[in-house]
C-alpha atoms as a PDB file:
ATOM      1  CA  UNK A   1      30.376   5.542 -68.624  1.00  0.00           C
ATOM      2  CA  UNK A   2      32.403   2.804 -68.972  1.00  0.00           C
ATOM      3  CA  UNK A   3      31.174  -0.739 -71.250  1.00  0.00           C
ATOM      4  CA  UNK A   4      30.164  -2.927 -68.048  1.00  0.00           C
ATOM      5  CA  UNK A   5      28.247  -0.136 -66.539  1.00  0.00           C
ATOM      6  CA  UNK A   6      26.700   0.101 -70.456  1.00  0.00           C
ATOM      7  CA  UNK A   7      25.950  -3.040 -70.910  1.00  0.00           C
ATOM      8  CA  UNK A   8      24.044  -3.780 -67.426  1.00  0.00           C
ATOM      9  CA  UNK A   9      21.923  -0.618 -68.877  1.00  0.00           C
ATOM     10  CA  UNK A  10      20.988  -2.677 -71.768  1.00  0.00           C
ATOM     11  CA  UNK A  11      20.223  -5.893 -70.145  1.00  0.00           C
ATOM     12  CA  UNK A  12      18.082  -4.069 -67.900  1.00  0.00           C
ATOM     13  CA  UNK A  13      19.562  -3.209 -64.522  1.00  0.00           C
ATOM     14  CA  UNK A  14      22.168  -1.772 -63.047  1.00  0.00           C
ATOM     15  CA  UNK A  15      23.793  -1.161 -59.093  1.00  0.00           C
ATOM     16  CA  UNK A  16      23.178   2.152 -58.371  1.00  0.00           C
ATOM     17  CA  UNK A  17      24.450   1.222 -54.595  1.00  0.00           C
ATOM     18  CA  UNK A  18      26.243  -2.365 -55.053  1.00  0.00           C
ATOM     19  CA  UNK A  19      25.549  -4.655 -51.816  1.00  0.00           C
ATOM     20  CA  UNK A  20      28.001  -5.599 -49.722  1.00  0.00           C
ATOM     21  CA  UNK A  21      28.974  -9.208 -48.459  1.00  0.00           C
ATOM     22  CA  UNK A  22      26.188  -9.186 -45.280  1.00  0.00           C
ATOM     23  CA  UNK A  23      23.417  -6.901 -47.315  1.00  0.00           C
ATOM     24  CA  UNK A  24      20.407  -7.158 -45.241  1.00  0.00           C
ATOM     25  CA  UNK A  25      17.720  -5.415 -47.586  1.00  0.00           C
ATOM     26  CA  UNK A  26      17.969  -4.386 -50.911  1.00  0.00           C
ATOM     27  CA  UNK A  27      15.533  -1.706 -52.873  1.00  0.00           C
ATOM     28  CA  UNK A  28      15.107  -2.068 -56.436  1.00  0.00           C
ATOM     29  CA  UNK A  29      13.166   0.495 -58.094  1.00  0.00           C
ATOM     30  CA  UNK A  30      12.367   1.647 -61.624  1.00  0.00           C
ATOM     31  CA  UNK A  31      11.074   5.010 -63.321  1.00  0.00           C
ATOM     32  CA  UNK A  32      10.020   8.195 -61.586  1.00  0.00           C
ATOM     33  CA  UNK A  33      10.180   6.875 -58.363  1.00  0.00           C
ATOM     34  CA  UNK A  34      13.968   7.231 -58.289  1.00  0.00           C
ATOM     35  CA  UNK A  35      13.843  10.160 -55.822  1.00  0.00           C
ATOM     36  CA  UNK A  36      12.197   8.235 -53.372  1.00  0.00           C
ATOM     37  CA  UNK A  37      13.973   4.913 -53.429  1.00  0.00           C
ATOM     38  CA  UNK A  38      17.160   6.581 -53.628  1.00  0.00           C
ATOM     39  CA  UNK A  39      16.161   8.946 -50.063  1.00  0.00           C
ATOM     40  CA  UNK A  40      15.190   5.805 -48.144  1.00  0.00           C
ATOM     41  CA  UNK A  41      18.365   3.705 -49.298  1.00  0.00           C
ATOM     42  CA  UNK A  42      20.207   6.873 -47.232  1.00  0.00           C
ATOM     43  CA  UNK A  43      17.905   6.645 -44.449  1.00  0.00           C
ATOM     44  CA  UNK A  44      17.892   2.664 -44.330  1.00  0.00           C
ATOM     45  CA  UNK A  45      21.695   2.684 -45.129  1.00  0.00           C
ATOM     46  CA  UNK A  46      22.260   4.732 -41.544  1.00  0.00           C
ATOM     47  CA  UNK A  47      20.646   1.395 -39.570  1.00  0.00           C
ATOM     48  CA  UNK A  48      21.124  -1.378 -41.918  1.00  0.00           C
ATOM     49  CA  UNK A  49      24.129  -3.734 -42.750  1.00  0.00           C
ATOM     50  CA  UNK A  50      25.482  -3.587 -46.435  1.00  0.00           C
ATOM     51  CA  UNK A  51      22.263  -2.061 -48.095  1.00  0.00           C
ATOM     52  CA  UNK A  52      22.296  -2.372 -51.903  1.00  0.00           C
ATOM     53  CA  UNK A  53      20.298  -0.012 -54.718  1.00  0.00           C
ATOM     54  CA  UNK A  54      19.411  -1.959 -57.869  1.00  0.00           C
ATOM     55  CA  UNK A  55      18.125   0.846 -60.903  1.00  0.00           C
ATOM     56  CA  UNK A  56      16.472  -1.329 -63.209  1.00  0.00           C
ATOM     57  CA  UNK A  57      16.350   0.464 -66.641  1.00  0.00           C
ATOM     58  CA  UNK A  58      13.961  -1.975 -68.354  1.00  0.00           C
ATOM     59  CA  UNK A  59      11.482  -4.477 -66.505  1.00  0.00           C
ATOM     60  CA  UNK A  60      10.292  -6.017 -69.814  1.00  0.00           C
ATOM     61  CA  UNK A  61      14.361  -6.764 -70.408  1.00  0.00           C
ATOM     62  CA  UNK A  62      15.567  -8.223 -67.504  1.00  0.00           C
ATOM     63  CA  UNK A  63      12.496 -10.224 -67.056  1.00  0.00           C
ATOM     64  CA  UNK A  64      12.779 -11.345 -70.447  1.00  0.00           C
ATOM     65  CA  UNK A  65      16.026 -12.268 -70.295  1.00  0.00           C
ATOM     66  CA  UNK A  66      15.264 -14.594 -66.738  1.00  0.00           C
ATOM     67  CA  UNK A  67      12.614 -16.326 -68.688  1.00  0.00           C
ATOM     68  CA  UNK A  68      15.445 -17.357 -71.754  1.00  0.00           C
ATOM     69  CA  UNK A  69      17.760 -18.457 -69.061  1.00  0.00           C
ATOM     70  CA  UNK A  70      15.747 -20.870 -67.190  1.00  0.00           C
ATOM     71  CA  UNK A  71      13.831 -22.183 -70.563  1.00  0.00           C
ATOM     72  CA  UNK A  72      17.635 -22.809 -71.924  1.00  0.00           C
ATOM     73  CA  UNK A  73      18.570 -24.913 -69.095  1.00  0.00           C
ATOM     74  CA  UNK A  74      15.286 -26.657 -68.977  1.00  0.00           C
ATOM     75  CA  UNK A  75      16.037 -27.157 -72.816  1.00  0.00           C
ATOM     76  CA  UNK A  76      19.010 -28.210 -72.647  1.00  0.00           C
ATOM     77  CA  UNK A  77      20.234 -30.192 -69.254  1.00  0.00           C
ATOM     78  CA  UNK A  78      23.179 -29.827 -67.666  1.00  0.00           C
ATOM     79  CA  UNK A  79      23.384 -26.243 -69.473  1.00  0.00           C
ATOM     80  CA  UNK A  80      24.669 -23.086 -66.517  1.00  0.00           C
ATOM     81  CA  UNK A  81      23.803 -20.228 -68.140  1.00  0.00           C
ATOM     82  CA  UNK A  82      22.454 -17.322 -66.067  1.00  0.00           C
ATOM     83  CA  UNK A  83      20.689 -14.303 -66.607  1.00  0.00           C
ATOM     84  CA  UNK A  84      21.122 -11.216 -65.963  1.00  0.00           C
ATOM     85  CA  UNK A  85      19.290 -10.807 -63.448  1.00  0.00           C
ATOM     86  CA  UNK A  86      20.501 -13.796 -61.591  1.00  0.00           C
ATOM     87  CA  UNK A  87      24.368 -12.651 -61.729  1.00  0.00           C
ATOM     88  CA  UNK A  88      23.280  -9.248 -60.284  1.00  0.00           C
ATOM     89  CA  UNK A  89      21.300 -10.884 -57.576  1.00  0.00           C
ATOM     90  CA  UNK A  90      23.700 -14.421 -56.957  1.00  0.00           C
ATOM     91  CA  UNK A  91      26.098 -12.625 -54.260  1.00  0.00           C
ATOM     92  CA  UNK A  92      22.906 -11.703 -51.976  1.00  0.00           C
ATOM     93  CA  UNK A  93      22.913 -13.454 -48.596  1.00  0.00           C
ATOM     94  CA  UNK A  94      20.087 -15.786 -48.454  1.00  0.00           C
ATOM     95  CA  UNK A  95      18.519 -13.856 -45.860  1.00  0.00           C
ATOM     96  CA  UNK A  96      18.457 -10.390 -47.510  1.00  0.00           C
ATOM     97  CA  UNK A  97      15.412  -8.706 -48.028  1.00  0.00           C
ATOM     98  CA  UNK A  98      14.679  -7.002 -51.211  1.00  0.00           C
ATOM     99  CA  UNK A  99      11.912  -4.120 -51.557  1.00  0.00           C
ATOM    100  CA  UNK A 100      10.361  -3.104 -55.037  1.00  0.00           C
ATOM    101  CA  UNK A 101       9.179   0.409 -55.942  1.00  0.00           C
ATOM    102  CA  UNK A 102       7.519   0.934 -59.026  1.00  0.00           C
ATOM    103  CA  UNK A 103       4.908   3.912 -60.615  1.00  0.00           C
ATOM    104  CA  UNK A 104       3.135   1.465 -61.453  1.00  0.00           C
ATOM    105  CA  UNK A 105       1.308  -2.005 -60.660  1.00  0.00           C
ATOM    106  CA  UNK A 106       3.317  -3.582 -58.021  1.00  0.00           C
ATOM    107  CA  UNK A 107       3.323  -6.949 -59.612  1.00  0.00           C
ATOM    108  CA  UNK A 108       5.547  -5.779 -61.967  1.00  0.00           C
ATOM    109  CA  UNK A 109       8.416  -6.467 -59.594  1.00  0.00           C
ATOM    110  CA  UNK A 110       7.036  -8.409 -57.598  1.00  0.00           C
ATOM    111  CA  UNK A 111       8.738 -11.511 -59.831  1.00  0.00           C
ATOM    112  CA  UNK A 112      12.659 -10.523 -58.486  1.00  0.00           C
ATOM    113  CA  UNK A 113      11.682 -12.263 -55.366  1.00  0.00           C
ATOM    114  CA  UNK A 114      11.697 -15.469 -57.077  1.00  0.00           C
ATOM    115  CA  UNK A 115      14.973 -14.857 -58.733  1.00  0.00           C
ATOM    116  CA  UNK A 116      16.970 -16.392 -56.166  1.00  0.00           C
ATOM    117  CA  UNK A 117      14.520 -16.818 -53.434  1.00  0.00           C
ATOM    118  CA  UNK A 118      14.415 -14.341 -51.323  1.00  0.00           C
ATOM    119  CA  UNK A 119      12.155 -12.432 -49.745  1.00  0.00           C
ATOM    120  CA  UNK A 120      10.454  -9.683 -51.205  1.00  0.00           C
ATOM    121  CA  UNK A 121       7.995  -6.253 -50.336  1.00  0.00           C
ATOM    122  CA  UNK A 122       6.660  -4.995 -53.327  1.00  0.00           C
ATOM    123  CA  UNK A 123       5.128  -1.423 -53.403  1.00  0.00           C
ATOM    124  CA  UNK A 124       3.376   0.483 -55.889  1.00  0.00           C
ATOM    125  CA  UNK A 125      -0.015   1.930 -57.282  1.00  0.00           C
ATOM    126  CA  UNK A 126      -2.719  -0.734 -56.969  1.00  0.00           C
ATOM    127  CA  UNK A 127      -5.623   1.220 -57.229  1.00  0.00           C
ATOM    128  CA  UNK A 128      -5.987   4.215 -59.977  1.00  0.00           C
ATOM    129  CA  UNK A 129      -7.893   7.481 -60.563  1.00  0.00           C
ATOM    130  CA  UNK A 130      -6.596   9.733 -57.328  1.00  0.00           C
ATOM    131  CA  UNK A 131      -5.160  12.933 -57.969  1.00  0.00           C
ATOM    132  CA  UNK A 132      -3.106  15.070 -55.901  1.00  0.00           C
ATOM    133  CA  UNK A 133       0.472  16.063 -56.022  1.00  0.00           C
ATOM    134  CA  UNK A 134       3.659  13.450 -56.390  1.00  0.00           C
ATOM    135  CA  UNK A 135       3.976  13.606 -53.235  1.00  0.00           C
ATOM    136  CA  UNK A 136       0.429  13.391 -51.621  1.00  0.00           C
ATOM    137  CA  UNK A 137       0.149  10.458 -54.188  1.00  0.00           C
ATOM    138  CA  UNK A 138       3.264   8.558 -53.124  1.00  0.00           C
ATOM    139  CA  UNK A 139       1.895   8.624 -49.629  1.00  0.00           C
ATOM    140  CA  UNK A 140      -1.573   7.547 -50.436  1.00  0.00           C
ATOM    141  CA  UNK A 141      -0.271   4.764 -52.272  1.00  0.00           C
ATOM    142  CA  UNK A 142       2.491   4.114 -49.819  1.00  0.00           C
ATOM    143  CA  UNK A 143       5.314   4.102 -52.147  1.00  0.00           C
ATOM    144  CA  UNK A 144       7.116   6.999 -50.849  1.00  0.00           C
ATOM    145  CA  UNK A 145      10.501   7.534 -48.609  1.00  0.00           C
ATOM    146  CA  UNK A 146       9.250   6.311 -45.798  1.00  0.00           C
ATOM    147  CA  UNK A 147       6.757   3.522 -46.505  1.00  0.00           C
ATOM    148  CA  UNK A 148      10.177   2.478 -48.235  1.00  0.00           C
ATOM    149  CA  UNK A 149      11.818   2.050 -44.945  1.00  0.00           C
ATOM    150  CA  UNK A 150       9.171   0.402 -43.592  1.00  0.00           C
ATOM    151  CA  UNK A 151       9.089  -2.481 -45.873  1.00  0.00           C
ATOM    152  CA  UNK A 152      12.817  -2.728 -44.987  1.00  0.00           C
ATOM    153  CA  UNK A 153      11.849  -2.728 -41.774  1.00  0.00           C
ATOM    154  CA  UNK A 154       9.598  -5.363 -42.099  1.00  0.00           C
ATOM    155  CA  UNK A 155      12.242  -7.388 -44.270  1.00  0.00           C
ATOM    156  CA  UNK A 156      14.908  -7.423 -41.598  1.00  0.00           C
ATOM    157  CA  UNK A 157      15.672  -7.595 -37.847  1.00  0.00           C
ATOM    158  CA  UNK A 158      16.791  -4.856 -35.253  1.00  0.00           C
ATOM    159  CA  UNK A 159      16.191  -1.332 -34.184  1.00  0.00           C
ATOM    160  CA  UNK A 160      14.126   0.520 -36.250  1.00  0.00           C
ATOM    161  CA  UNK A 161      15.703   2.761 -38.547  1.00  0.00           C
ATOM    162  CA  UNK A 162      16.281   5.932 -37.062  1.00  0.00           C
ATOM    163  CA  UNK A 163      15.995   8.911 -39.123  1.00  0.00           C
ATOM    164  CA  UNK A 164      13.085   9.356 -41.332  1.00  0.00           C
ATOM    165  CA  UNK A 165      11.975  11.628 -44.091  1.00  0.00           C
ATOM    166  CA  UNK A 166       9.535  14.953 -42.665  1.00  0.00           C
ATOM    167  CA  UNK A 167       6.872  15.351 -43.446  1.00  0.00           C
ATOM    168  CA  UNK A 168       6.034  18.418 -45.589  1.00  0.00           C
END
């Protein structure tokens, strides 16, 4: 691991799948739900333009770190320093879509919209107390594979994607 890849660890987030120039949709995810968000970035990847996959290691962090960048240039006028957050998500097209996964509340995320402006599906558990496998409860919450790719879906324009995961 080199010290860039370290130190976007630290800060909170990290390209697991960096964007390219005309990224259409973008899935950021944290925790367990790694797995999924990492299956439907494949699937999505097949039909989409430039897909990205942002691995954030630490929510608290990288919000944290958003909130001390804007105060700072609030503070002090005329001041350009950027966060984190915003230097990962700057070279997004204006347009791109991005879609949270969390296992967890999905207001947790749901903040990266506002980063830079862009559009933003966040999914994750709103309701607790259901029991059941990972799977079963991925579904039921619709935070799995394929509820993934449809949030992309609903993010961007075109053909729907065309493979999706089976169900088991």
């Amino acid at each position: 691991m080199g010290p860039d890849l370290q130190k976007d660890i630290a800060e909170g987030a990290y390209w697991l799948r960096k964007p390219g120039p005309n990224a259409e949709v973008v899935v950021a995810y944290t925790g367990a739900v790694a797995p999924e968000a990492i299956e439907a970035t494949g699937f999505i990847g097949e039909s989409r333009r430039d897909i990205g996959l942002l691995a954030i290691t630490s929510v608290d962090r990288l919000h944290s770190g958003w909130t001390a960048a804007r105060k700072l240039r609030r503070d002090r006028r005329g001041v350009q320093h950027l966060s984190h957050v915003e230097r990962l998500l700057a070279p997004l097209p204006r347009d791109c879509g991005i879609v949270t996964v969390i296992d967890g509340h999905p207001a947790a995320l749901g903040w990266l919209g506002s980063v830079c402006g862009h559009r933003l599906e966040a999914l994750g558990v709103e309701h607790f107390g259901q029991t059941g496998s990972i799977g079963d409860l991925y579904r039921h919450h619709g935070m799995d594979a394929n509820a993934i790719i449809d949030a992309a879906e609903s993010l961007t324009v075109g053909a729907p994607v065309r493979h999706r995961k089976m169900a088991v």
